[in-house]
Protein backbone atom coordinates (compact mmCIF):
# COMPACT_ATOMS: atom_id res chain seq x y z
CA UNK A 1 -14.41 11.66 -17.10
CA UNK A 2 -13.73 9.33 -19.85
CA UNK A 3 -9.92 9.11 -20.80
CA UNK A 4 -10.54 10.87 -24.51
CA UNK A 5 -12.16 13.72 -22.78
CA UNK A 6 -8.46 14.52 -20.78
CA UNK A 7 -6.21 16.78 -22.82
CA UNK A 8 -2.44 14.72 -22.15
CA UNK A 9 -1.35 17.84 -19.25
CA UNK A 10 -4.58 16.74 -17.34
CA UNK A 11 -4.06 12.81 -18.20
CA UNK A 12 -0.47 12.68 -16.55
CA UNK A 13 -0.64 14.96 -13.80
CA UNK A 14 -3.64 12.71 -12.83
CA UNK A 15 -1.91 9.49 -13.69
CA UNK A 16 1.18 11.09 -11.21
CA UNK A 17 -1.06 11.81 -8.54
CA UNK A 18 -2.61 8.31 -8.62
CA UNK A 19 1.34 7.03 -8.69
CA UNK A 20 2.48 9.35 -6.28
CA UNK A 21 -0.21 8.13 -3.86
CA UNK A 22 0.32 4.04 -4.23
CA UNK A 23 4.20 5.01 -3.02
CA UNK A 24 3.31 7.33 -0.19
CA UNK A 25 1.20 4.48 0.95
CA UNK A 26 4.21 1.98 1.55
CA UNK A 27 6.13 4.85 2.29
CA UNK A 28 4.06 5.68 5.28
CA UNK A 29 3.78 1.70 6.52
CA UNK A 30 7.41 1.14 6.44
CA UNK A 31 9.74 4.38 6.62
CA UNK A 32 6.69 6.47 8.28
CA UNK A 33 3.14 6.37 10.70
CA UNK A 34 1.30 3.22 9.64
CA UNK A 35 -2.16 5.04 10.87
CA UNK A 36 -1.89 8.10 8.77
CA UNK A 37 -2.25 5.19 5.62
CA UNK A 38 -5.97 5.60 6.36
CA UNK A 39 -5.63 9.58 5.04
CA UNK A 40 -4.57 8.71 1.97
CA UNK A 41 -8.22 6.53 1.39
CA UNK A 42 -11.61 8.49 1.14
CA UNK A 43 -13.48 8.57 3.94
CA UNK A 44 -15.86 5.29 2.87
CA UNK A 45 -12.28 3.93 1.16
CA UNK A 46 -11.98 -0.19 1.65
CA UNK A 47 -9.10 -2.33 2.31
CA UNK A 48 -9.46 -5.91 1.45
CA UNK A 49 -7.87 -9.04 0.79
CA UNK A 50 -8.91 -10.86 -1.84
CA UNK A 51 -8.84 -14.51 -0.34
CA UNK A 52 -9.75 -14.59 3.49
CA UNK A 53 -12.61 -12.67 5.34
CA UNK A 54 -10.11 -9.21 5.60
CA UNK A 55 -11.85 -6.28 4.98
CA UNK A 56 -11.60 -3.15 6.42
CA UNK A 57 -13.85 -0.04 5.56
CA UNK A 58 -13.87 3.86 6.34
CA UNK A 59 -11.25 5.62 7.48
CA UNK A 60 -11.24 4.99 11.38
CA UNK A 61 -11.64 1.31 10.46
CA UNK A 62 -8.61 1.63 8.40
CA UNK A 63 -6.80 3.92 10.88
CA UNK A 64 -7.27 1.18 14.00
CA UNK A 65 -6.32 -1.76 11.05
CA UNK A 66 -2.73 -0.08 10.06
CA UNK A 67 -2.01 1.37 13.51
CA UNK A 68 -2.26 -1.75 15.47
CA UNK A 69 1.11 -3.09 13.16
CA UNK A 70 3.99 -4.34 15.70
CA UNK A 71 5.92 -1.21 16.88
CA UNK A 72 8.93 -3.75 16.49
CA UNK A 73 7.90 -4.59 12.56
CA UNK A 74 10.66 -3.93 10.00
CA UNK A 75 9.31 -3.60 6.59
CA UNK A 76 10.51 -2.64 3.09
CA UNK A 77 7.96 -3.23 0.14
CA UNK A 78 9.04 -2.95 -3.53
CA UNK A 79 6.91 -1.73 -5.64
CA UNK A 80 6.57 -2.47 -9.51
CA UNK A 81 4.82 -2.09 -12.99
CA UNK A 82 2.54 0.50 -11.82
CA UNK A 83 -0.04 0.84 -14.65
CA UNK A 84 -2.87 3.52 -13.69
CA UNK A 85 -5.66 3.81 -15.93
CA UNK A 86 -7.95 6.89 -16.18
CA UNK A 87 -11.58 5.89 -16.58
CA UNK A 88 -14.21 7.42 -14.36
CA UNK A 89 -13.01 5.97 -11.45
CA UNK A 90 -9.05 5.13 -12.09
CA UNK A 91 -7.93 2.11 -11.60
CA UNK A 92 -3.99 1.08 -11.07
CA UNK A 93 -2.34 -2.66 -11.15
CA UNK A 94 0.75 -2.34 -9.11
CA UNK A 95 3.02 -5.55 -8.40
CA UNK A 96 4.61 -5.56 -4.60
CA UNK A 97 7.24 -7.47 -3.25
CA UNK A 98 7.44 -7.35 0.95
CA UNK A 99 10.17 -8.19 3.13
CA UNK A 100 9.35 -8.46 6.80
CA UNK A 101 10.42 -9.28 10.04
CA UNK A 102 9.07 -8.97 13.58
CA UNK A 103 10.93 -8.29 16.83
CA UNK A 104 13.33 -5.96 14.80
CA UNK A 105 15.14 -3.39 17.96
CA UNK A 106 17.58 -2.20 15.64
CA UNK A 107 20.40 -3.04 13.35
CA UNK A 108 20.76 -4.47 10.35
CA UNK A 109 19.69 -8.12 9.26
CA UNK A 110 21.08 -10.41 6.88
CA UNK A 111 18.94 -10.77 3.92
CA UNK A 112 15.78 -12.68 3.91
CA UNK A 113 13.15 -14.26 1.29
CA UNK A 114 10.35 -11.96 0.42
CA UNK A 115 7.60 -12.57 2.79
CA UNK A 116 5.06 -11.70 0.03
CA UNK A 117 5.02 -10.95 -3.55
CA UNK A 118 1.74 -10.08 -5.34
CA UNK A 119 -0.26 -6.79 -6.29
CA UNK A 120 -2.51 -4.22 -5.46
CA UNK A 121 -5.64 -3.91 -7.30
CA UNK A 122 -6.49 0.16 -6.84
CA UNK A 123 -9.66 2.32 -7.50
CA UNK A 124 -8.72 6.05 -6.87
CA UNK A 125 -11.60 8.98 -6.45
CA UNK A 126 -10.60 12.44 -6.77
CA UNK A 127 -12.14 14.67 -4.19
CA UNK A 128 -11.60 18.08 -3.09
CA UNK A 129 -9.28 17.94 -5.98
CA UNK A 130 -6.84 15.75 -4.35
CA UNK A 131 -6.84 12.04 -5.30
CA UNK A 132 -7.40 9.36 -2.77
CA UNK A 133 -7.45 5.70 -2.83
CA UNK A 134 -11.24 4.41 -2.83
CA UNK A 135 -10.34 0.61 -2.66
CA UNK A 136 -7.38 -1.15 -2.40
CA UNK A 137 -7.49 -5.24 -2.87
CA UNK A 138 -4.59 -7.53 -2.44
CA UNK A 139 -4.03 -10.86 -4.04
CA UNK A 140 -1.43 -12.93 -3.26
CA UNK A 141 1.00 -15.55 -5.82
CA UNK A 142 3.08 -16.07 -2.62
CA UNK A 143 3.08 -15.44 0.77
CA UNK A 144 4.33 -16.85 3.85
CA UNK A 145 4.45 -16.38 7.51
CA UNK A 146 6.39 -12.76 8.82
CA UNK A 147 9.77 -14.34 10.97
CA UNK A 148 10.17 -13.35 14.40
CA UNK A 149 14.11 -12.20 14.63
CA UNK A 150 13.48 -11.74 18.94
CA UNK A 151 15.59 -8.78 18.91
CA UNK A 152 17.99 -9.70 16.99
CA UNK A 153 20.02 -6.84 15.52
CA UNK A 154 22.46 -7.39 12.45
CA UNK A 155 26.27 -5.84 13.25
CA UNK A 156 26.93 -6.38 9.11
């Protein structure tokens, strides 16, 4: 499919379903089941990091990756600038911003610095005539190490 050949219906209900699937993905890691992030990748889909020897492929590879995350992990990405482009394998640039903590049991905390900021490099595949992430890469501009609060619940 080349992006001339979509009439502009076809070109934005794909470019919504591409969207649409880069926020259920951080929907699902913080507010949902971190596992069920692997059903949103085809089933040969890739996560990888672009620095570092991370890579995880297929989706019971991905499945183990994201469901081993701390059950006491509190996370909140933000994502920004989404910019999916239709070619014949879509691609989408999407800047992220996460805040995280470890030994969260409840409560909130006082604000922290971002633990990273950077963006998602995506390549979507439709099949079955739902849309699915075929590769995700991360780089990183900044990062740090995720703070251990110990259980320490916020009463603000």
């Amino acid at each position: 499919m080349s992006d001339a050949s979509l009439d502009p219906l076809d070109r934005l209900t794909a470019e919504r379903a591409c969207e649409r699937l880069i926020v259920e993905f951080v929907h699902e890691l913080d507010l949902g089941e971190p596992g069920r992030v692997a059903a949103l990748f085809t089933a040969d889909g890739v996560w990888e990091w672009a620095e570092g020897d991370r890579r995880i492929e297929g989706r019971d590879g991905l499945r183990a990756y994201f469901g081993a995350r701390p059950a006491d992990r509190l996370s909140r990405r933000i994502c920004t600038n989404i910019l999916v482009t239709l070619t014949s394998a879509s691609t989408a640039t999407t800047y992220f911003t996460t805040y995280r903590v470890d030994g969260h049991s409840g409560g909130m905390l006082p604000p922290r610095p971002p633990t990273q900021v950077g963006h998602y490099e995506d390549t979507f595949r439709k099949v079955d005539g739902r849309w699915l992430l075929s590769r995700r890469a991360l780089f990183l501009a900044f990062g740090g190490p995720t703070e251990n609060v110990g259980g320490a619940g916020g009463n603000l």
